[in-house]
N, C-alpha and C. Protein backbone atom coordinates (compact mmCIF):
# COMPACT_ATOMS: atom_id res chain seq x y z
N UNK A 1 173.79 -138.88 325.81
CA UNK A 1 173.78 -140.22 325.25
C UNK A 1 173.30 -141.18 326.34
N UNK A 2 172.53 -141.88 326.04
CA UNK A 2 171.64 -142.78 326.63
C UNK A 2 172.64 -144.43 327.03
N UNK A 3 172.46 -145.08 328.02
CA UNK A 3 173.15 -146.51 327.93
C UNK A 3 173.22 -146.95 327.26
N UNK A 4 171.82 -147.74 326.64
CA UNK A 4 171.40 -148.56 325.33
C UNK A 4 172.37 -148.23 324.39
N UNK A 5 172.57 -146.93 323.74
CA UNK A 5 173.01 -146.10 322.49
C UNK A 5 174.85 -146.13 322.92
N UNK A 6 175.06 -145.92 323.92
CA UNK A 6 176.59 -146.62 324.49
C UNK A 6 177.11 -147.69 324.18
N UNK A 7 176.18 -148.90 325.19
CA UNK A 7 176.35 -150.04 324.68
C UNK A 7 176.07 -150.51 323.42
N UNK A 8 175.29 -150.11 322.11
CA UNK A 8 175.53 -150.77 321.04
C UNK A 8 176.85 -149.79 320.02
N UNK A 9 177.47 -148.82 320.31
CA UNK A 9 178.61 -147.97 320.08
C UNK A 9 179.79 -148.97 320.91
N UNK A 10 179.74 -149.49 321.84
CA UNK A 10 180.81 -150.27 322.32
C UNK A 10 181.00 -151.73 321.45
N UNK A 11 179.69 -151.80 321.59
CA UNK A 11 179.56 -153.36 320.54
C UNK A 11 179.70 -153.57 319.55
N UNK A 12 179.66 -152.40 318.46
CA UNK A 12 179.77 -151.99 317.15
C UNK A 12 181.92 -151.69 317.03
N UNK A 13 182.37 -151.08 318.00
CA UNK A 13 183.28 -150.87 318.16
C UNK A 13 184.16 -152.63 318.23
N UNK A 14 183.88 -153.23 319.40
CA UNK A 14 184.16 -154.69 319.11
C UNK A 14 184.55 -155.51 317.91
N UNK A 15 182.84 -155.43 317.17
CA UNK A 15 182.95 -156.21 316.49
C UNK A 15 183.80 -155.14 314.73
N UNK A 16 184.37 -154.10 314.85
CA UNK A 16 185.00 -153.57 313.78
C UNK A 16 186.44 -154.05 314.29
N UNK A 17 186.52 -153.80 315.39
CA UNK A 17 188.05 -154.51 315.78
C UNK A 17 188.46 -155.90 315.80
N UNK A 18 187.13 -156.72 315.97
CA UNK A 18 187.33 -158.13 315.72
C UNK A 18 187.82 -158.26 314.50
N UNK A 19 186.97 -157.82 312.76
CA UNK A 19 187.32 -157.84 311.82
C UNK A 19 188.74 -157.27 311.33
N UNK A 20 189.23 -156.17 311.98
CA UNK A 20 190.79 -155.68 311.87
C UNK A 20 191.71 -156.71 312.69
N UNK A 21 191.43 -157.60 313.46
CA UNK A 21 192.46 -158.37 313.76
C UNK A 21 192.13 -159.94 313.04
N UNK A 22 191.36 -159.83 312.28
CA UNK A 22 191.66 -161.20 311.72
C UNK A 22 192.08 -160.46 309.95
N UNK A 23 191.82 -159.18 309.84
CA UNK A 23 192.77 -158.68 308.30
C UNK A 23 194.25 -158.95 309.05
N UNK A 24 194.80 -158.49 310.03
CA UNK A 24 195.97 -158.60 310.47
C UNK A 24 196.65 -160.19 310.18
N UNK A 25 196.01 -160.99 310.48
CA UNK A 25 196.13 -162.55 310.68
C UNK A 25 196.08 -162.87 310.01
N UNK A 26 195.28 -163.05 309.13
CA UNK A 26 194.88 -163.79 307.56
C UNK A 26 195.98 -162.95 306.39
N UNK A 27 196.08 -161.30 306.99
CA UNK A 27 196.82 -161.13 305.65
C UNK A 27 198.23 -160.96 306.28
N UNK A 28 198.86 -161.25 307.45
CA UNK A 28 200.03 -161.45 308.25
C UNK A 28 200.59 -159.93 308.13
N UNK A 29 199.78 -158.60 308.48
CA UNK A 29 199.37 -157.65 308.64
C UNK A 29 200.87 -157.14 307.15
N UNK A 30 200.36 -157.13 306.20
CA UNK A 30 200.50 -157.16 304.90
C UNK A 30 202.18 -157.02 304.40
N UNK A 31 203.23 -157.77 305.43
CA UNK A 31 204.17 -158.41 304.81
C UNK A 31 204.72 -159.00 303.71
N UNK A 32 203.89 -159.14 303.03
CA UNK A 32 204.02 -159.55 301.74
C UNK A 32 204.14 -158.71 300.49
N UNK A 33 203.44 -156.97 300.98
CA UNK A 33 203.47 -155.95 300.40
C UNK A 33 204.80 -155.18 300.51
N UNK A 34 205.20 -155.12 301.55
CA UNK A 34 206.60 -154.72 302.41
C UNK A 34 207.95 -155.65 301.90
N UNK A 35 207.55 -156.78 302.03
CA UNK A 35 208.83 -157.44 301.57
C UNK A 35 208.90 -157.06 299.78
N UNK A 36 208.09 -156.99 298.77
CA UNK A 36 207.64 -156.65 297.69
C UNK A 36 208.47 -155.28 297.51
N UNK A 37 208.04 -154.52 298.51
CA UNK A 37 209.01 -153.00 298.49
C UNK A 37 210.06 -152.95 298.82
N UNK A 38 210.87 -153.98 299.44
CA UNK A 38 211.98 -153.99 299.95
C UNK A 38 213.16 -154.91 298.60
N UNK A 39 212.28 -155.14 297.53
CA UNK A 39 212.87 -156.00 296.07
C UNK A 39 212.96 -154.55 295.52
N UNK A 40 211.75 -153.91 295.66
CA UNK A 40 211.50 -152.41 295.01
C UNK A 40 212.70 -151.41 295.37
N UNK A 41 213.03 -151.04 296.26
CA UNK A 41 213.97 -150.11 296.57
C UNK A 41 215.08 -150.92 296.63
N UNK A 42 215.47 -151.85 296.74
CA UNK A 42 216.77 -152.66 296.08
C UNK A 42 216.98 -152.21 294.61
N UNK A 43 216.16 -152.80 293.72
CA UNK A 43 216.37 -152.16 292.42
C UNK A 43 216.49 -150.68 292.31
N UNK A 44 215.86 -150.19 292.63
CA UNK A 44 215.90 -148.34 292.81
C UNK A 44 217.64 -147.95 293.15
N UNK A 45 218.09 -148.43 294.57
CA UNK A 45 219.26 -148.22 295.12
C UNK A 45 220.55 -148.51 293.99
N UNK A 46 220.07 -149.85 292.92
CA UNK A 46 221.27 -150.27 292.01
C UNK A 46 220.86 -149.33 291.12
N UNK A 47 219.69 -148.57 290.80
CA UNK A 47 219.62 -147.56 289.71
C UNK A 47 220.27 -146.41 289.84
N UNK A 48 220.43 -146.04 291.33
CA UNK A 48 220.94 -144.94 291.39
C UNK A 48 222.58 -144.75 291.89
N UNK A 49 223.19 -146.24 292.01
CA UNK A 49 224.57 -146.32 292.01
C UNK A 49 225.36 -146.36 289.78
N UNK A 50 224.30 -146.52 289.32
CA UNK A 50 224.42 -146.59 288.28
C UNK A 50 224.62 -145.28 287.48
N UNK A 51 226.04 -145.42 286.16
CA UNK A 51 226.56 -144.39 286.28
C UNK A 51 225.69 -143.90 284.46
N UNK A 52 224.18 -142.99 284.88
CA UNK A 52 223.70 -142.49 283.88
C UNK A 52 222.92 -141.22 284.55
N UNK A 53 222.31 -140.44 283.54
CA UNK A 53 221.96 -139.22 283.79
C UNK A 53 220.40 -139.32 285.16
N UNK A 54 220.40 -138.23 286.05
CA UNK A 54 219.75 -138.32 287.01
C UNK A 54 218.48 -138.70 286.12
N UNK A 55 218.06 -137.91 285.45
CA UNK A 55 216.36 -137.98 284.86
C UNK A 55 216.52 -139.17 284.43
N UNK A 56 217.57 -140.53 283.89
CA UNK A 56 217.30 -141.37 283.31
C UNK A 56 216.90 -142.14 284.78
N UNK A 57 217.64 -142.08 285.20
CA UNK A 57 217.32 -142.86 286.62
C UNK A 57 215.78 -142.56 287.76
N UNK A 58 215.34 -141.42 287.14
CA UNK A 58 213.98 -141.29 288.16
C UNK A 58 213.34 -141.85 287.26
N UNK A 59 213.20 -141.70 285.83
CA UNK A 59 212.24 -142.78 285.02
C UNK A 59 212.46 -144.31 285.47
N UNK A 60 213.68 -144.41 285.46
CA UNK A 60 213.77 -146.23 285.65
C UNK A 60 213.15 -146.65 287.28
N UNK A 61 213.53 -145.69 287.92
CA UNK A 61 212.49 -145.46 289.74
C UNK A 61 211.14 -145.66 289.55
N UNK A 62 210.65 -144.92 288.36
CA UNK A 62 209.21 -144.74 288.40
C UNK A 62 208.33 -146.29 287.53
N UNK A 63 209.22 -146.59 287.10
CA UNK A 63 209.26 -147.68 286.07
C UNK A 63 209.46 -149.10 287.17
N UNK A 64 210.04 -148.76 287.50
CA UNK A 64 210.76 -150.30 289.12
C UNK A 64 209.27 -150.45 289.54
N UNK A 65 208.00 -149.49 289.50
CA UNK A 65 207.14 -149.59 290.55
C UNK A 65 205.97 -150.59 289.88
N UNK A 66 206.30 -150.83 288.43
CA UNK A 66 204.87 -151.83 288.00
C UNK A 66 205.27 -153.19 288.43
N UNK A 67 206.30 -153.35 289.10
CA UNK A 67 206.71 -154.57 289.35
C UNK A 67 205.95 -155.29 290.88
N UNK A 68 205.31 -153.42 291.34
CA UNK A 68 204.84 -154.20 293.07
C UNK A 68 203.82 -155.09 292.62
N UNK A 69 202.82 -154.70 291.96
CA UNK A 69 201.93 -155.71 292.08
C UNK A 69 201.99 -157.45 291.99
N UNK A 70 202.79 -157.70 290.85
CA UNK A 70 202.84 -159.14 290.53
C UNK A 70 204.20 -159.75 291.58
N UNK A 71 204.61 -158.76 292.36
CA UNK A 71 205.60 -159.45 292.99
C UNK A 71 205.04 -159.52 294.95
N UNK A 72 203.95 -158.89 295.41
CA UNK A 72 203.28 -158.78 296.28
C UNK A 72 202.18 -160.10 296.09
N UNK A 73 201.63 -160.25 294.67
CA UNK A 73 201.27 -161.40 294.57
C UNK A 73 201.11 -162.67 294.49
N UNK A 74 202.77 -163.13 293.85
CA UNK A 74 204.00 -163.88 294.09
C UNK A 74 204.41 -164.23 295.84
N UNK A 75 204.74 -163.16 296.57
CA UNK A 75 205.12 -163.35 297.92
C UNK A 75 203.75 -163.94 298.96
N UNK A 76 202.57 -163.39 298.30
CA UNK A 76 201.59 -163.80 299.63
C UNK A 76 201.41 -164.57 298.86
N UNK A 77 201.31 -165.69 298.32
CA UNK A 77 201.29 -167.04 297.97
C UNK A 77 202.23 -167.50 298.31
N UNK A 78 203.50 -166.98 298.35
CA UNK A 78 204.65 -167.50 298.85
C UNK A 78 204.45 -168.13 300.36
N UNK A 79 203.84 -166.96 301.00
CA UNK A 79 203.71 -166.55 303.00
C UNK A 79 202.74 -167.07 303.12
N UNK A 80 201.59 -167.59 302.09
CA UNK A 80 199.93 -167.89 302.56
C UNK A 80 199.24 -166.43 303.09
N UNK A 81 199.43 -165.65 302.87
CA UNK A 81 198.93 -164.52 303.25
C UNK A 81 197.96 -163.69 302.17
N UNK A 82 196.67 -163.81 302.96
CA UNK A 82 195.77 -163.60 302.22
C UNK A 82 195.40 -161.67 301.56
N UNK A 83 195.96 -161.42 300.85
CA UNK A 83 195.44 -159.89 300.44
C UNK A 83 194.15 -159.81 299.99
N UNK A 84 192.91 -160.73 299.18
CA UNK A 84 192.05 -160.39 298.52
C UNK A 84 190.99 -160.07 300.07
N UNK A 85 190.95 -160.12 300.84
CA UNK A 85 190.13 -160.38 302.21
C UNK A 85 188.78 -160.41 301.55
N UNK A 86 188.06 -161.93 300.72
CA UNK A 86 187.18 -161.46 300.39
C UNK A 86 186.42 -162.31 301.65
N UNK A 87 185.08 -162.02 302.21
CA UNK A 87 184.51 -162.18 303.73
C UNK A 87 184.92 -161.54 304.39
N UNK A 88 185.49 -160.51 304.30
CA UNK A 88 185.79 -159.37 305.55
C UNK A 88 185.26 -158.11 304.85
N UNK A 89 184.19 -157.26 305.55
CA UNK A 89 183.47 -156.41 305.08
C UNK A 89 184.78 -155.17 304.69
N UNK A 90 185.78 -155.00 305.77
CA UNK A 90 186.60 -154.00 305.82
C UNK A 90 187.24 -154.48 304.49
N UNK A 91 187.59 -155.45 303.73
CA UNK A 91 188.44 -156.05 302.99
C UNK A 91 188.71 -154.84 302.04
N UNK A 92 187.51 -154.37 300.91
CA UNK A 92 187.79 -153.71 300.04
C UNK A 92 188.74 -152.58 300.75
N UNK A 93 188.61 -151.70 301.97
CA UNK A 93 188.81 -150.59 302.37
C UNK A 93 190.79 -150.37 301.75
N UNK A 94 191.35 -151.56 302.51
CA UNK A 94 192.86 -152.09 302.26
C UNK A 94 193.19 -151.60 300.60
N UNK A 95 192.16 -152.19 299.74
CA UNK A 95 192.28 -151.48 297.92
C UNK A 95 192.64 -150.03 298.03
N UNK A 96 191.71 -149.52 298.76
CA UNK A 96 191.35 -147.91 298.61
C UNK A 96 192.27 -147.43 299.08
N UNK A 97 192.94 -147.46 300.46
CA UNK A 97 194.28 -147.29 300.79
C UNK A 97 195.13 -147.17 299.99
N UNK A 98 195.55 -148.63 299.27
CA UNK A 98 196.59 -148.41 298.59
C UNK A 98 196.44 -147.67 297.25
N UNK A 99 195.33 -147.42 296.87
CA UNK A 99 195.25 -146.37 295.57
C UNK A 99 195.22 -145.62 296.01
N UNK A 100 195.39 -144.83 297.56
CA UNK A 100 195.54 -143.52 298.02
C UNK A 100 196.76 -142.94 297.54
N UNK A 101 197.61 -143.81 297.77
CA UNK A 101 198.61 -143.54 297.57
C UNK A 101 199.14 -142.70 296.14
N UNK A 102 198.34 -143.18 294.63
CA UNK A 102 198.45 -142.45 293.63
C UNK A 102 198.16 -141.35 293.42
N UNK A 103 197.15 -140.78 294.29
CA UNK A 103 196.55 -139.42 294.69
C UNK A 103 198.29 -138.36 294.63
N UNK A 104 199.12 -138.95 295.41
CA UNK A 104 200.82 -138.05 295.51
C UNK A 104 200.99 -138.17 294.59
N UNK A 105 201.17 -139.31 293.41
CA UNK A 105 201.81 -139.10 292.48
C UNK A 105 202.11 -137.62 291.74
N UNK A 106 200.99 -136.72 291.51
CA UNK A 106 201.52 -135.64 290.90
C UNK A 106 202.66 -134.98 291.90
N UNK A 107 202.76 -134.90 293.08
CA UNK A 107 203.70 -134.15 293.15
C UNK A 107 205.10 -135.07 292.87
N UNK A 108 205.14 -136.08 292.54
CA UNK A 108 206.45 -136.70 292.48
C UNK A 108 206.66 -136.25 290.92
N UNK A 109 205.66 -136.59 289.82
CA UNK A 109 205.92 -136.20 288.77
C UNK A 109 206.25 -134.46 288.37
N UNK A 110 206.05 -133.98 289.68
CA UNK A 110 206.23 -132.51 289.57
C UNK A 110 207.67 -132.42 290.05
N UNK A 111 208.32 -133.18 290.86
CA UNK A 111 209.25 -133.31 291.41
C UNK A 111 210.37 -133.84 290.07
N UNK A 112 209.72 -134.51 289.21
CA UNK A 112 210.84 -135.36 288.61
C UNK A 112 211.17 -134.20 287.60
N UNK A 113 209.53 -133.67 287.62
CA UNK A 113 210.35 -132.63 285.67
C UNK A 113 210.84 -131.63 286.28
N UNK A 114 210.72 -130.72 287.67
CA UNK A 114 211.31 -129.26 288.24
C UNK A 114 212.43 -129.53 289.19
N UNK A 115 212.05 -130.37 289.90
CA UNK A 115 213.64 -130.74 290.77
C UNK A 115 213.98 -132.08 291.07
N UNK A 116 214.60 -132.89 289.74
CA UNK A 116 215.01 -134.19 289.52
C UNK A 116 215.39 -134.47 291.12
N UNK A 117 216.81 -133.93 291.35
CA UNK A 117 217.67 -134.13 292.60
C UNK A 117 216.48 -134.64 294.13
N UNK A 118 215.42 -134.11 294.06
CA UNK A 118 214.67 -134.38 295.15
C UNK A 118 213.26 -135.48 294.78
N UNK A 119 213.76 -135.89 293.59
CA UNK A 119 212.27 -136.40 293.47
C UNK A 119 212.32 -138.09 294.25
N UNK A 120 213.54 -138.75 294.80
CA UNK A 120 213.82 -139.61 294.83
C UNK A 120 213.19 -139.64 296.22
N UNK A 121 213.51 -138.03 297.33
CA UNK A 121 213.12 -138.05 298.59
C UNK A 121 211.85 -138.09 298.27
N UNK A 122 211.16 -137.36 297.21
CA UNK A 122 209.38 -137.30 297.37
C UNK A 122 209.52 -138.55 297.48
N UNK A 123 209.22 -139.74 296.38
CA UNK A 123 208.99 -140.49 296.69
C UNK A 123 208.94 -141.69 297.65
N UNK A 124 210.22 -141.64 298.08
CA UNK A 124 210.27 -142.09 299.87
C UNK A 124 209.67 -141.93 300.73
N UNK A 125 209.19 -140.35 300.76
CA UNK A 125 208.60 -140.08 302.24
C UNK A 125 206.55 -139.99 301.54
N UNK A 126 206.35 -139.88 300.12
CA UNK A 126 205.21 -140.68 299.80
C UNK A 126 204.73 -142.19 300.40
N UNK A 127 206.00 -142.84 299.93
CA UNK A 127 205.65 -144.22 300.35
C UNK A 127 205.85 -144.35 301.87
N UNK A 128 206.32 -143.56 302.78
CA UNK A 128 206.65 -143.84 303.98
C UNK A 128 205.22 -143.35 304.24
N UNK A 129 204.64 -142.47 304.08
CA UNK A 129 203.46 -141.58 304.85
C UNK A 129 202.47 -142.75 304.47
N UNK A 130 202.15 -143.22 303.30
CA UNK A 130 201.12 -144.00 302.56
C UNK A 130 200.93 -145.32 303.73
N UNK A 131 201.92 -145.55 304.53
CA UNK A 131 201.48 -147.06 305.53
C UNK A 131 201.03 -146.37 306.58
N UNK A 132 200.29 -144.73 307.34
CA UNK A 132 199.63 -144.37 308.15
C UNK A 132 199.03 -145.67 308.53
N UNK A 133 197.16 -145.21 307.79
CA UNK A 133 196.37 -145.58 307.87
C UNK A 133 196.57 -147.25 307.80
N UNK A 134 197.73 -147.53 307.46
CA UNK A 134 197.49 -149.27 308.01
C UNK A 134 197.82 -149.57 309.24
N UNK A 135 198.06 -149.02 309.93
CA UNK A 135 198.00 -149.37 311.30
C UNK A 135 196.52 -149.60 312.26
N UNK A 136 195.85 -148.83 311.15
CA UNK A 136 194.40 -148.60 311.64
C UNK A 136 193.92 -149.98 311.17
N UNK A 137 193.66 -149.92 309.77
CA UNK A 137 193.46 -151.11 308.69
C UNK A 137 194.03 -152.54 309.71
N UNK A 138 195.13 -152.45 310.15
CA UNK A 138 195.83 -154.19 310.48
C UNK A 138 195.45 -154.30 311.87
N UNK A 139 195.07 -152.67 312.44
CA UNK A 139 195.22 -152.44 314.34
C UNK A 139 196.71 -153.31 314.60
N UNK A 140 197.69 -152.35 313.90
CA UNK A 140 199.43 -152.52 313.96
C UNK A 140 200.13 -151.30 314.10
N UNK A 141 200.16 -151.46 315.80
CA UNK A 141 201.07 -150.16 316.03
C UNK A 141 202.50 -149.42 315.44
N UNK A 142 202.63 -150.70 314.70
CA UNK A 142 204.21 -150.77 314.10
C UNK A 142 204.23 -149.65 313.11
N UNK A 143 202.69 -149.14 311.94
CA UNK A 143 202.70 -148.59 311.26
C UNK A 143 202.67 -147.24 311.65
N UNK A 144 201.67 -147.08 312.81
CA UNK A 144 201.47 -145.68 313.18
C UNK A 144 203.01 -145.20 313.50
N UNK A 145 203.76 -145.89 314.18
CA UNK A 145 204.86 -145.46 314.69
C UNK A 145 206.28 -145.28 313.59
N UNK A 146 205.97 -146.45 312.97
CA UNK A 146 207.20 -145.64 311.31
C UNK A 146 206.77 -145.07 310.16
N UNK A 147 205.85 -144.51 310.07
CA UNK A 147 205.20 -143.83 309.20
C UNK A 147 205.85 -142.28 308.83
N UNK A 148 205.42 -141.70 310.26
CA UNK A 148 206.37 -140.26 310.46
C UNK A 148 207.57 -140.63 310.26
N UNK A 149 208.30 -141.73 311.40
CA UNK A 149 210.01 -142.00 311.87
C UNK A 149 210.08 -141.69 310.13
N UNK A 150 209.64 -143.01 309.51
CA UNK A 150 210.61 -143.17 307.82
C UNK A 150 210.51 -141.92 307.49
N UNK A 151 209.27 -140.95 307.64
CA UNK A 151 209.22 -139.77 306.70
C UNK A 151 210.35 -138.67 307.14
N UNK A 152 210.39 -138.75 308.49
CA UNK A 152 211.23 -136.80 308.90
C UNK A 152 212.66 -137.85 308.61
N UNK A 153 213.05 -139.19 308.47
CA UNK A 153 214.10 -139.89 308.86
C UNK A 153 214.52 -139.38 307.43
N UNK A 154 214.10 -139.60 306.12
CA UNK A 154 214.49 -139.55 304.94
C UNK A 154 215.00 -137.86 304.69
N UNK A 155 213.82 -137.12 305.30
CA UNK A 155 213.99 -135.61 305.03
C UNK A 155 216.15 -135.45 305.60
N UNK A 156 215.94 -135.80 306.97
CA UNK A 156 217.18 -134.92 307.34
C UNK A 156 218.26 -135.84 306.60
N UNK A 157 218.08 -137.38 305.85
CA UNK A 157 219.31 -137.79 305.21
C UNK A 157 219.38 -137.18 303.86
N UNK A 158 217.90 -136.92 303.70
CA UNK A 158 218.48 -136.30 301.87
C UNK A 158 219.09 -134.88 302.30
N UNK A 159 219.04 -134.29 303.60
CA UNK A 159 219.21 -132.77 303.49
C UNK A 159 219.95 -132.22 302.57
N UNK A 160 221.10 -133.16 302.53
CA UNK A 160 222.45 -132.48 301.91
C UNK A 160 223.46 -132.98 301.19
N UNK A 161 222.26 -134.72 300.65
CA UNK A 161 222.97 -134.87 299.66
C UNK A 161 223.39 -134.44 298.51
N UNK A 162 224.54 -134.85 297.77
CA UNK A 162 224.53 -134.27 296.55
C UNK A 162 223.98 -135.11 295.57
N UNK A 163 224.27 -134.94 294.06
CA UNK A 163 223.24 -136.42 293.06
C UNK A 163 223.72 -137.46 293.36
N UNK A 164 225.43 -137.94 293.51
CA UNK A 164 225.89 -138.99 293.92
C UNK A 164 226.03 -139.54 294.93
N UNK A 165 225.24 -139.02 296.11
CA UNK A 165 224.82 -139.48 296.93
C UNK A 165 223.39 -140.01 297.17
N UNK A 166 223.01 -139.82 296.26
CA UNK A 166 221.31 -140.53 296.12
C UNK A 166 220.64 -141.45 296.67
N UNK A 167 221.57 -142.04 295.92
CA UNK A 167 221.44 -143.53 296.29
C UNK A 167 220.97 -144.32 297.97
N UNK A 168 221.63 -143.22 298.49
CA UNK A 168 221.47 -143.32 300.11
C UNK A 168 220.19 -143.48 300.68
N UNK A 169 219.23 -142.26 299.53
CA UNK A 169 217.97 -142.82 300.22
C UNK A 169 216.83 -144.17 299.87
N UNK A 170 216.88 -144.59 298.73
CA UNK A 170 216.35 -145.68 298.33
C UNK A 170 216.96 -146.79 299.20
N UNK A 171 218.63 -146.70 300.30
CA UNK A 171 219.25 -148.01 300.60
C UNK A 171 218.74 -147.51 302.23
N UNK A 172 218.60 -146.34 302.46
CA UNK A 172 217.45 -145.98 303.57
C UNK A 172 216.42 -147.08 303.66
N UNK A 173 215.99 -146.70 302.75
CA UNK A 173 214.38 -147.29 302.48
C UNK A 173 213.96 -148.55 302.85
N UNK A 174 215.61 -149.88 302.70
CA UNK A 174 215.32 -150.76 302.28
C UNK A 174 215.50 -151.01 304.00
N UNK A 175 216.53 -150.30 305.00
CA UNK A 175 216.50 -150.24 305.87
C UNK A 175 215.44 -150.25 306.68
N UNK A 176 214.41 -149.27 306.49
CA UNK A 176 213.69 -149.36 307.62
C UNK A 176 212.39 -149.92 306.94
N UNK A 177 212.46 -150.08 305.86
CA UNK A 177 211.41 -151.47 305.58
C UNK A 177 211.44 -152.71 306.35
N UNK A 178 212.70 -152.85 305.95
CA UNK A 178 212.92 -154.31 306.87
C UNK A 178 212.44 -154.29 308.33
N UNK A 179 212.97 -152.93 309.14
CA UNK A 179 212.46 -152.91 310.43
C UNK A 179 210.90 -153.01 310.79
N UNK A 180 210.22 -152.21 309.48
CA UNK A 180 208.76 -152.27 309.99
C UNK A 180 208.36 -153.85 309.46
N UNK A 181 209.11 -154.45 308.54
CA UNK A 181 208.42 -156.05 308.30
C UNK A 181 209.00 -156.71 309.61
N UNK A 182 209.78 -156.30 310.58
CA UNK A 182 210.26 -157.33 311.06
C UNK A 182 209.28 -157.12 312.92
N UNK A 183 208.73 -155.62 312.64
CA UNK A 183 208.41 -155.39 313.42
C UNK A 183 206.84 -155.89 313.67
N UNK A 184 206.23 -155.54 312.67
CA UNK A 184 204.96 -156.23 311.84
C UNK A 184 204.23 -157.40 312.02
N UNK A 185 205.89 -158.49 311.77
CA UNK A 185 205.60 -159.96 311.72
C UNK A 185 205.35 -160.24 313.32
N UNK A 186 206.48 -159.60 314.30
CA UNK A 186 206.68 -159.72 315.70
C UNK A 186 204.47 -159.59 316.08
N UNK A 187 203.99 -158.22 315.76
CA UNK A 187 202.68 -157.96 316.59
C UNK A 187 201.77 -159.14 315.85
N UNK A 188 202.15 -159.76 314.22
CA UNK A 188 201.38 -160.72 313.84
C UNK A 188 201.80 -161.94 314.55
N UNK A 189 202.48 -162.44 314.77
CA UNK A 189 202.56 -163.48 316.04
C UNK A 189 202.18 -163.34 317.22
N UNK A 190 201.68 -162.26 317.87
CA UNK A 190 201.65 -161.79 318.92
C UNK A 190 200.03 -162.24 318.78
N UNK A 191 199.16 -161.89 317.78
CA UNK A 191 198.10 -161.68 317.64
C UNK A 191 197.53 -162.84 317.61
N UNK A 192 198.23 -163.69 316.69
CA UNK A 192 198.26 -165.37 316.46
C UNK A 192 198.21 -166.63 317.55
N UNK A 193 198.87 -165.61 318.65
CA UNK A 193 199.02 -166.61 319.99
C UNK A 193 197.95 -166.22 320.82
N UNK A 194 197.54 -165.33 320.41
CA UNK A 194 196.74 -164.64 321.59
C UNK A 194 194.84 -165.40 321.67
């Protein structure tokens, strides 16, 4: 590799990271999605202290989830936090992400009709794995780093619950949501001052 061909690979590199730290900024590296999930697994947690049959309760789980959108949309108007990133070339990429996420769905729905009792962990450690790639997306270390934590964190609490203990992991959830929004907001100020 030649200088020239270096230096415009360094410069190209720049200016993709310039654009990931103003998605971070403008969309307050997507807090508004997080706090949204943290209403989400609240409701989930009262579904599953609730005294009805497990399968009724993974439907009403699966059902809690049409609520992210209009309530993520609600909050970043709330925060000023911009999700549509339209002028940021990367903008659409953030869409695609989050419809990655439906890609798992079959195994949760495989989870709900063959082993109700665990479908509550699929879905946890779905949604825990699904904020990887935003760390990349926001350049927010916060994600790379609770992505796994939430996922192996959920595995060893569901190890051995029983059904009436369920509940534990959706009030998990709401737990270390909060930590990664709180952690989130910390590198979006960080970024803001800088």
């Amino acid at each position: 590799m030649n200088d020239e061909n270096f230096k415009k690979e360094g410069e190209i590199s720049l200016q993709i990271n310039d654009l990931r730290k103003r998605l971070s900024i403008s969309g307050k590296n997507g807090v508004s999605f997080l706090l949204s999930a943290v209403i989400i697994w609240l409701i989930i947690t009262i579904i599953f202290l609730q005294p009805i049959t497990l399968e009724l309760k993974n439907i009403y789980m699966l059902f809690s989830t049409g609520l992210m959108f209009p309530l993520s949309m609600g909050l970043s108007n709330l925060l000023k936090a911009d999700w549509k990133f339209e002028g940021n070339p990367l903008g659409k990429l953030g869409v695609f992400l989050n419809i990655a996420q439906l890609v798992y769905f079959p195994i949760l729905f495989w989870a709900i009709g063959k082993s109700p009792e665990e479908a509550i962990i699929f879905f946890s450690i779905i949604t825990a794995a699904h904020f990887f790639p935003y760390g990349w997306f926001y350049l927010s270390r916060p994600y790379f780093i609770m992505a796994p934590i939430v996922s192996f964190a959920i595995i060893l609490i569901g190890w051995n619950l029983n059904q009436n203990e369920l509940w534990l992991i959706p009030f998990s959830m709401i737990i270390f949501l909060l930590i990664l929004t709180i952690l989130l907001y910390i590198d979006y100020r960080k970024k803001l001052n800088s």
